[in-house]
Protein backbone atom coordinates (compact mmCIF):
# COMPACT_ATOMS: atom_id res chain seq x y z
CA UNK A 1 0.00 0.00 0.00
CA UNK A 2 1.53 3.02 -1.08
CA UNK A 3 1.27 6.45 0.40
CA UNK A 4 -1.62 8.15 -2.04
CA UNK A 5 -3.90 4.86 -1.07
CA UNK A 6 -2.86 5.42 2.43
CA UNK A 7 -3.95 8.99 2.69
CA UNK A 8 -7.51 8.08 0.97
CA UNK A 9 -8.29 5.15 3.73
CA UNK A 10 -7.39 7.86 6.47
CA UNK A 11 -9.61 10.63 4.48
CA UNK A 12 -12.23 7.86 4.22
CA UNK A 13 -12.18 6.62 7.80
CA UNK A 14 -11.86 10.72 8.99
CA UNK A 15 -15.27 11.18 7.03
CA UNK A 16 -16.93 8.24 8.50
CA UNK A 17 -16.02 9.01 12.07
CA UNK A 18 -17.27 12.63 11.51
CA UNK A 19 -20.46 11.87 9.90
CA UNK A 20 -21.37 9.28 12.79
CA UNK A 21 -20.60 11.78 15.27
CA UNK A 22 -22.68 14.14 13.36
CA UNK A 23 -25.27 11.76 13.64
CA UNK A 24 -25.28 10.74 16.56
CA UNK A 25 -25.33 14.32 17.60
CA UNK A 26 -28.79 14.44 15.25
CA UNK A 27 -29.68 11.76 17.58
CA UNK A 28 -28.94 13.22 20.67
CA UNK A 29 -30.54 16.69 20.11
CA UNK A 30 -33.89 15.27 18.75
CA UNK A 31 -34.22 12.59 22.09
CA UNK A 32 -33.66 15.09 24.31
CA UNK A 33 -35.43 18.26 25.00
CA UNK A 34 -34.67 21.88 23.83
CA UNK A 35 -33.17 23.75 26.77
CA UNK A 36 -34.22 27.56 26.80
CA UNK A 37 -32.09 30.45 28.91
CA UNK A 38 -35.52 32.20 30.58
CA UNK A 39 -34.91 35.72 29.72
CA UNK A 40 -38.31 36.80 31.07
CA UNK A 41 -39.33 38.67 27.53
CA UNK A 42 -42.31 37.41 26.33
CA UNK A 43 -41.17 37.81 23.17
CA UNK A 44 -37.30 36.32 23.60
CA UNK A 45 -39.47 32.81 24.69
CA UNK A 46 -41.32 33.06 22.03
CA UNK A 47 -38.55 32.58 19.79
CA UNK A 48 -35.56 31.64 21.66
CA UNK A 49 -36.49 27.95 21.54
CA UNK A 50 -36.66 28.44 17.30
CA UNK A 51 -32.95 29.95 17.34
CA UNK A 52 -31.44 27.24 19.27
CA UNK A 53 -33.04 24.88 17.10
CA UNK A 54 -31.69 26.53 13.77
CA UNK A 55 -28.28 26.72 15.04
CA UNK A 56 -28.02 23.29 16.10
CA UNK A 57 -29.61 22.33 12.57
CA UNK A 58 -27.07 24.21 10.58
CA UNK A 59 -24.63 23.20 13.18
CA UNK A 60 -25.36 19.32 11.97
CA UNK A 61 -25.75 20.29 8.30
CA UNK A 62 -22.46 21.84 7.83
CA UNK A 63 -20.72 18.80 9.47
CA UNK A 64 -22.35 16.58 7.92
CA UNK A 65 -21.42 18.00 4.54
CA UNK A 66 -17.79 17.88 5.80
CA UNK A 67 -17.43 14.99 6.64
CA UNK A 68 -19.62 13.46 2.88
CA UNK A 69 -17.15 15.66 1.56
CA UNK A 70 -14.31 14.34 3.12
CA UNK A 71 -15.20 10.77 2.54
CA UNK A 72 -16.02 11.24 -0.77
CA UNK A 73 -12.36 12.66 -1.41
CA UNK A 74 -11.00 9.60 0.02
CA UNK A 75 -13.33 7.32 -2.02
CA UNK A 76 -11.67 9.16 -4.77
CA UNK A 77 -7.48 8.81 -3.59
CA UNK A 78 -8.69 5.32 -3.37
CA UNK A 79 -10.01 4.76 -6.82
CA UNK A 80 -7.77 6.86 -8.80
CA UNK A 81 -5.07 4.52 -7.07
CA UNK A 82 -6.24 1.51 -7.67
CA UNK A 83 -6.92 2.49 -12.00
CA UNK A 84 -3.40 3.69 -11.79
CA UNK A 85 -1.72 0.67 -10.28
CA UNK A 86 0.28 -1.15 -13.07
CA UNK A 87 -1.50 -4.72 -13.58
CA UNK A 88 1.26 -8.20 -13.09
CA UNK A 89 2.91 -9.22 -16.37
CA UNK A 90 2.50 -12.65 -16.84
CA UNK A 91 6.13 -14.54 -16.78
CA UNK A 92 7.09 -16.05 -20.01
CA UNK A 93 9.29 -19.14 -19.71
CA UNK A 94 12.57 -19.70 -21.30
CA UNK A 95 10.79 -22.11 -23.69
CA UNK A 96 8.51 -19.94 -24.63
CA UNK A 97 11.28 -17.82 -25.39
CA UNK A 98 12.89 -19.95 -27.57
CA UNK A 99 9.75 -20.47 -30.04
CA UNK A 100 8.72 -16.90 -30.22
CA UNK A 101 12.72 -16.28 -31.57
CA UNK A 102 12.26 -19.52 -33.92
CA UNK A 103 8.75 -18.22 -35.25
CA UNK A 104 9.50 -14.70 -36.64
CA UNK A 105 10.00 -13.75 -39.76
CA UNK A 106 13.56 -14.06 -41.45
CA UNK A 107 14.39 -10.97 -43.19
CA UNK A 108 13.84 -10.54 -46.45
CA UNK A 109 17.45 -10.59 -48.21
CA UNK A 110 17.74 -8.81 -51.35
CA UNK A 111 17.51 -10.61 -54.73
């Protein structure tokens, strides 16, 4: 395993770790309940509860989409590896050797 292959398996397992912890975080935040500070404004309770809720939601959205976008990089290291790695040549034997010599064509010699 080479280093380019290397660094897409770490990009790939970085992006996996960071999208289960962003959703387990999704998980977490819509068990439990939505904690409010009590400000005493009718109007601040009215819509503190809706803030909190859109910054944890764009909060989970923007790691989410780093860590799709990291994975997906690493998918790609991984793949572009693997098309570039040079396939086995198959071993000819000394035999084999011998008949492709004994099978070409002579060269024409001149009349």
């Amino acid at each position: 395993m080479d280093r380019v292959e290397l660094s897409g398996f770490i990009l790939l397992s970085i992006g996996i770790i960071l999208l289960l912890f962003t959703f387990f975080n999704a998980y977490i935040f819509l068990v439990g309940g939505i904690s409010t500070l009590g400000t005493g404004q009718i109007s601040a309770q009215t819509f503190e509860p809706l803030i909190e809720a859109m910054v944890r939601m764009l909060y989970l959205v923007v790691m989410g989409w780093i860590g799709s976008i990291v994975t997906n990089r690493g998918i790609q290291l991984i793949r572009k590896q693997r098309e570039v790695a040079p396939l086995p040549q198959p071993s000819v034997k000394e035999d084999e050797k011998e008949n492709l010599k004994e099978t070409k064509p002579e060269e024409s010699q001149p009349k």
